[in-house]
N, C-alpha and C. Protein backbone atom coordinates (compact mmCIF):
# COMPACT_ATOMS: atom_id res chain seq x y z
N UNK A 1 -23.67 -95.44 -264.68
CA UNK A 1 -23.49 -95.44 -266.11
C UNK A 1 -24.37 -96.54 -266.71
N UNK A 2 -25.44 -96.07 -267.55
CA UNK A 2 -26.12 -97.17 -268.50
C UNK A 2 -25.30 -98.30 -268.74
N UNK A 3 -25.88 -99.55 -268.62
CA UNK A 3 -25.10 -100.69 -268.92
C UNK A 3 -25.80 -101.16 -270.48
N UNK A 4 -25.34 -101.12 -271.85
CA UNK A 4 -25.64 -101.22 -273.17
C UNK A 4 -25.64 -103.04 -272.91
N UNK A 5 -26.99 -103.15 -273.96
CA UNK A 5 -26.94 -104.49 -274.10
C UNK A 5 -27.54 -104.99 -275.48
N UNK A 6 -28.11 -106.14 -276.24
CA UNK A 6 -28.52 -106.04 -277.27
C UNK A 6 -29.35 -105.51 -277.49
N UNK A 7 -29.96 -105.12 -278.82
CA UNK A 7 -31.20 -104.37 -279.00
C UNK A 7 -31.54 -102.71 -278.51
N UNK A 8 -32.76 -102.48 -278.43
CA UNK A 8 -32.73 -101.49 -277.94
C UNK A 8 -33.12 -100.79 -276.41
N UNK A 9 -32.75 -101.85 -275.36
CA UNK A 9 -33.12 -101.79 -274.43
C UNK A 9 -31.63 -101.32 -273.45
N UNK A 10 -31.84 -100.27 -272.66
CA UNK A 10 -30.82 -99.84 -271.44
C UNK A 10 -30.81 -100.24 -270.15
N UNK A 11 -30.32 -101.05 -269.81
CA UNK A 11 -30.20 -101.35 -268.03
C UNK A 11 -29.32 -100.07 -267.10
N UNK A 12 -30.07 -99.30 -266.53
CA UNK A 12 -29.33 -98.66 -265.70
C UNK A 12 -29.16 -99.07 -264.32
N UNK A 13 -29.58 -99.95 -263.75
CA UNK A 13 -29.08 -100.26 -262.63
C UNK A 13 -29.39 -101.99 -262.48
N UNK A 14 -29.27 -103.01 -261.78
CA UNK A 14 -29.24 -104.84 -262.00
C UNK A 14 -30.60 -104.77 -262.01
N UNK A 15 -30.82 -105.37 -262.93
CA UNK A 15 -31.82 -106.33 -263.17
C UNK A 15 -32.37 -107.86 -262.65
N UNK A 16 -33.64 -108.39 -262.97
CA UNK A 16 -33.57 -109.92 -263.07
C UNK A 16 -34.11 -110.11 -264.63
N UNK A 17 -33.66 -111.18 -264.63
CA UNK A 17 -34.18 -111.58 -266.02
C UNK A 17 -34.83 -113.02 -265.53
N UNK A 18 -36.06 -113.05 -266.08
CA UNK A 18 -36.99 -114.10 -266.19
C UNK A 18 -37.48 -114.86 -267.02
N UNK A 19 -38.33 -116.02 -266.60
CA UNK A 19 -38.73 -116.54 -267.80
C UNK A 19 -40.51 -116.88 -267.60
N UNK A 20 -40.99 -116.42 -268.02
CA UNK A 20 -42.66 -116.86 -267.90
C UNK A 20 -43.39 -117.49 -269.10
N UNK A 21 -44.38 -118.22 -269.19
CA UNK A 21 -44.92 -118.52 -269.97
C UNK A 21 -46.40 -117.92 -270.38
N UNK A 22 -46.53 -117.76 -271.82
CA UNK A 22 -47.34 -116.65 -272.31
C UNK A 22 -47.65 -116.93 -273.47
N UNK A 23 -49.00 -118.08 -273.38
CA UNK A 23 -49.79 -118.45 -274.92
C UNK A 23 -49.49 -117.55 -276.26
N UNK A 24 -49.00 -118.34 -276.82
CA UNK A 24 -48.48 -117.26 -278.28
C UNK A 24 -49.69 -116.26 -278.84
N UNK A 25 -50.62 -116.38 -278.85
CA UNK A 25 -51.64 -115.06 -279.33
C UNK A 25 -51.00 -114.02 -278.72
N UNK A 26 -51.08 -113.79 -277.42
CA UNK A 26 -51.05 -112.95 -276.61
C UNK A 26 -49.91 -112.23 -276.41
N UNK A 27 -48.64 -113.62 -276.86
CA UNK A 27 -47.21 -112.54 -277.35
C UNK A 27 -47.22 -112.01 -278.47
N UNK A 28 -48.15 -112.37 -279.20
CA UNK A 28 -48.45 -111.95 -280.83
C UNK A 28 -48.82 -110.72 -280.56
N UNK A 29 -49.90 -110.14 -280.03
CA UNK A 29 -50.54 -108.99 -279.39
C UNK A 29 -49.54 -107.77 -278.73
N UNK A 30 -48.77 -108.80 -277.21
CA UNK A 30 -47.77 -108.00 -276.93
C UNK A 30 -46.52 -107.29 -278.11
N UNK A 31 -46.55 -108.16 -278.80
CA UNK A 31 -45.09 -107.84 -279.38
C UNK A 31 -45.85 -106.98 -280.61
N UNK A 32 -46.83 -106.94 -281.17
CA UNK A 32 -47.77 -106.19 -281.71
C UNK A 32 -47.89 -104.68 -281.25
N UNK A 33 -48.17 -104.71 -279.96
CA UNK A 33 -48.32 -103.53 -279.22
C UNK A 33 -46.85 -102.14 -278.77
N UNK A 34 -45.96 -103.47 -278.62
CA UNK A 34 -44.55 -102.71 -278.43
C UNK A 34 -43.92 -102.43 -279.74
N UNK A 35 -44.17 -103.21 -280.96
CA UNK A 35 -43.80 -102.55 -281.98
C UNK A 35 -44.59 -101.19 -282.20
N UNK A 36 -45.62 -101.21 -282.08
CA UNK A 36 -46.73 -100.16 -282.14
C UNK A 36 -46.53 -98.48 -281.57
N UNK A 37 -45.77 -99.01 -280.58
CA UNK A 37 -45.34 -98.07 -279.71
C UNK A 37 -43.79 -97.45 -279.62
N UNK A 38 -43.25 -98.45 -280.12
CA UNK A 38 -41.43 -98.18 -280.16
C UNK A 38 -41.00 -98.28 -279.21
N UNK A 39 -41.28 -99.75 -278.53
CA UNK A 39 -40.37 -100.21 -277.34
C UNK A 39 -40.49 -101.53 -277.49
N UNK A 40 -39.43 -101.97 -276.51
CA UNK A 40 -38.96 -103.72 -276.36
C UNK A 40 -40.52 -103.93 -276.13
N UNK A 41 -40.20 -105.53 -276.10
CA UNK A 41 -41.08 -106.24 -275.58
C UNK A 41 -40.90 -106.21 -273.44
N UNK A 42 -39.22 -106.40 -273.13
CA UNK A 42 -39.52 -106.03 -271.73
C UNK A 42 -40.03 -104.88 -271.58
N UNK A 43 -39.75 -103.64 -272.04
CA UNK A 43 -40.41 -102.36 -271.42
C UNK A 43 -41.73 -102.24 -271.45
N UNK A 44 -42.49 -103.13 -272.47
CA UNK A 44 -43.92 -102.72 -272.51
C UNK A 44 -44.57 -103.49 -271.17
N UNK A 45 -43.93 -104.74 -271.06
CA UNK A 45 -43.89 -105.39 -270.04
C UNK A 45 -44.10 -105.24 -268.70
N UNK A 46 -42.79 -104.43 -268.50
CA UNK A 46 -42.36 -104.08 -267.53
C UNK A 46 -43.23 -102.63 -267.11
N UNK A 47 -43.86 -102.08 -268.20
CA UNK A 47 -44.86 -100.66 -267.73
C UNK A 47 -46.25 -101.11 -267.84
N UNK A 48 -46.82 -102.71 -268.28
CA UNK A 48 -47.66 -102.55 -267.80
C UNK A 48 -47.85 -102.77 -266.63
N UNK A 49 -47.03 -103.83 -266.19
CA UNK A 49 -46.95 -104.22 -264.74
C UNK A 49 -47.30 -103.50 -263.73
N UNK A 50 -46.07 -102.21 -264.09
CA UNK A 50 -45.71 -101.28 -263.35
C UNK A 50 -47.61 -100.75 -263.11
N UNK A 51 -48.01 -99.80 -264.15
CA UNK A 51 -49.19 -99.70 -264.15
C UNK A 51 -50.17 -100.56 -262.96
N UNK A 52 -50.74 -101.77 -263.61
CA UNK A 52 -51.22 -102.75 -262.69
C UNK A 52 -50.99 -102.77 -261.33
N UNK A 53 -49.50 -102.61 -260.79
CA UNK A 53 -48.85 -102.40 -259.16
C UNK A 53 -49.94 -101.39 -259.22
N UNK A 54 -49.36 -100.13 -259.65
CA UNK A 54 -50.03 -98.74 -259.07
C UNK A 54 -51.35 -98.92 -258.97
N UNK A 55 -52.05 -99.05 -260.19
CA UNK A 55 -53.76 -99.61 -260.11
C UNK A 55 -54.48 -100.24 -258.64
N UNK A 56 -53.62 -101.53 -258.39
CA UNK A 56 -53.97 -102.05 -257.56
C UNK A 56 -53.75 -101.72 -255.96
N UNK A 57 -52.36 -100.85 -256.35
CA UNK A 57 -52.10 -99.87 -254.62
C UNK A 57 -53.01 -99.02 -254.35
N UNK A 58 -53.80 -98.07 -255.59
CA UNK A 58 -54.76 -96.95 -255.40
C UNK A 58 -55.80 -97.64 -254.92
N UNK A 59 -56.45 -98.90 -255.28
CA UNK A 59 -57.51 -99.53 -255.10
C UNK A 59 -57.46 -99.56 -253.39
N UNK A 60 -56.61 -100.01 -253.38
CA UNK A 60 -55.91 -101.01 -252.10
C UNK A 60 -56.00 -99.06 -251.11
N UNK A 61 -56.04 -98.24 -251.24
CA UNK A 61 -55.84 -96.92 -250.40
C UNK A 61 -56.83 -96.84 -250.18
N UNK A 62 -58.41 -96.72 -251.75
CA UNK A 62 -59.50 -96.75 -251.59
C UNK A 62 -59.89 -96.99 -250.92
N UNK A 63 -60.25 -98.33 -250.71
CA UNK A 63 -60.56 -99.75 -249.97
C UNK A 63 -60.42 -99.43 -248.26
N UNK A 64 -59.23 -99.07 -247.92
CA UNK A 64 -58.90 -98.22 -246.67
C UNK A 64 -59.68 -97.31 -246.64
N UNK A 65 -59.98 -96.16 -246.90
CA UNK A 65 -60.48 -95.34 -246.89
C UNK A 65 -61.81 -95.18 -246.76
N UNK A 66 -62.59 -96.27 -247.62
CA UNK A 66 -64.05 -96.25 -247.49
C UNK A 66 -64.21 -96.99 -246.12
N UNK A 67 -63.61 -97.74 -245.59
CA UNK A 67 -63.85 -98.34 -244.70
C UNK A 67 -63.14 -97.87 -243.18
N UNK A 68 -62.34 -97.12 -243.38
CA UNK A 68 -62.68 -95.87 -242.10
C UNK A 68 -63.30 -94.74 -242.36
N UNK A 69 -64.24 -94.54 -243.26
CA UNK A 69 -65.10 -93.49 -243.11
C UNK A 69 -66.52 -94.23 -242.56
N UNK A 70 -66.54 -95.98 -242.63
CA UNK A 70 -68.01 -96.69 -242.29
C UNK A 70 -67.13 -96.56 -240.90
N UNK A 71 -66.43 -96.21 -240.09
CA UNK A 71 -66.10 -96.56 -238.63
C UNK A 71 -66.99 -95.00 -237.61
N UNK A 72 -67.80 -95.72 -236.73
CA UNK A 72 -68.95 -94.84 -236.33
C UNK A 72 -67.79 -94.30 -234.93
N UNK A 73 -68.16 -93.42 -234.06
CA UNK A 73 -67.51 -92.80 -233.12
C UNK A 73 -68.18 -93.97 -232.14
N UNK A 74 -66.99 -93.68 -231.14
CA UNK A 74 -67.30 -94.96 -230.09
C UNK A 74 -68.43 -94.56 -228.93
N UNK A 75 -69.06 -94.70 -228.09
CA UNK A 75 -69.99 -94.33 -227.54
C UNK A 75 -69.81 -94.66 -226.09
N UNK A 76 -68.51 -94.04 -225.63
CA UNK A 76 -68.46 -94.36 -223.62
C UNK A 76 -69.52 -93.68 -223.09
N UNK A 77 -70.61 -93.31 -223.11
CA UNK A 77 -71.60 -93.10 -222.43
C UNK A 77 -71.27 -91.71 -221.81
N UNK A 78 -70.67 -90.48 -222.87
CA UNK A 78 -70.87 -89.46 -222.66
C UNK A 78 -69.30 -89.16 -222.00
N UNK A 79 -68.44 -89.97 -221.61
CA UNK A 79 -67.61 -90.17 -221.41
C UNK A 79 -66.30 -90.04 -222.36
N UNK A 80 -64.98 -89.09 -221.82
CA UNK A 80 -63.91 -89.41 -223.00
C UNK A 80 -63.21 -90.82 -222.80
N UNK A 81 -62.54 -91.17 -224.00
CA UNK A 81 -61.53 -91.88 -223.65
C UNK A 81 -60.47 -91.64 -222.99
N UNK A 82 -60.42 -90.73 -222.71
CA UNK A 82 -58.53 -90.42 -222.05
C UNK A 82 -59.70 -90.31 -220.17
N UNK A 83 -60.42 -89.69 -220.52
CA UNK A 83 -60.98 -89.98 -218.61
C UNK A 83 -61.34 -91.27 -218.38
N UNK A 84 -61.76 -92.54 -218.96
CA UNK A 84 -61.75 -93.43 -218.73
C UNK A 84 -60.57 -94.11 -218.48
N UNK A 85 -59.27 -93.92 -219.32
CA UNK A 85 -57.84 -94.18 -219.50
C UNK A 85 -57.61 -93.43 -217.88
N UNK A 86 -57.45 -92.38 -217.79
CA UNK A 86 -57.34 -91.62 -216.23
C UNK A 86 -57.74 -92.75 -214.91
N UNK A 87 -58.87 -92.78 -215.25
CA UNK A 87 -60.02 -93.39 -214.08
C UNK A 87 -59.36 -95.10 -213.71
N UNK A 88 -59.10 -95.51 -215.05
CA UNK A 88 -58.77 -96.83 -214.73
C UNK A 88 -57.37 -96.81 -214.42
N UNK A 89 -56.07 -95.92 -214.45
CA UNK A 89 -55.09 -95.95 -214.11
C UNK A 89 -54.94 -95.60 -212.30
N UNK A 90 -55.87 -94.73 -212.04
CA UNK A 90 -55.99 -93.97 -210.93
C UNK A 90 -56.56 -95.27 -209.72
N UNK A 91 -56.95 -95.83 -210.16
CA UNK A 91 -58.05 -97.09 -209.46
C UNK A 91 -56.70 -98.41 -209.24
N UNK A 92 -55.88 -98.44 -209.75
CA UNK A 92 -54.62 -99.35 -209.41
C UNK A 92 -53.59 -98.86 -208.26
């Protein structure tokens, strides 16, 4: 059940509440922007964040990705890995 609190913001499940510091232009801007839009100041907050996470996880997949496609095939000299794996188990 939504937990009602002041304003127009809904907590449906616990929260934290914080405190950060944030040169007044820039809350001028924020709070600019969420009026703009018809939301709190946490929600705009809290979605750009959200945003930014995601941004930076896709990057972060990218990043993986380009860099096992630079990974070249290994070169046992014509050789598999699992017969080398064989060969060296067989030899003990």
């Amino acid at each position: 059940m939504p937990v009602l609190t002041a304003g127009n913001t809904v907590y449906t499940h616990s929260v934290a509440k914080v405190m950060i510091s944030i040169p007044d232009a820039l809350l001028e801007r924020l709070d600019a922007r969420a009026k703009a839009g018809g939301e709190s100041r946490s929600g705009l907050l809290q979605r750009l964040a959200e945003r930014e996470l995601e941004r930076a996880g896709g990057h972060d997949r990218e990043e993986i990705e380009r860099l096992l496609g630079e990974l070249q095939p290994l070169d046992f000299g014509g050789v598999s890995a699992a017969q080398l794996i064989r060969e060296d188990r067989d030899s003990r």
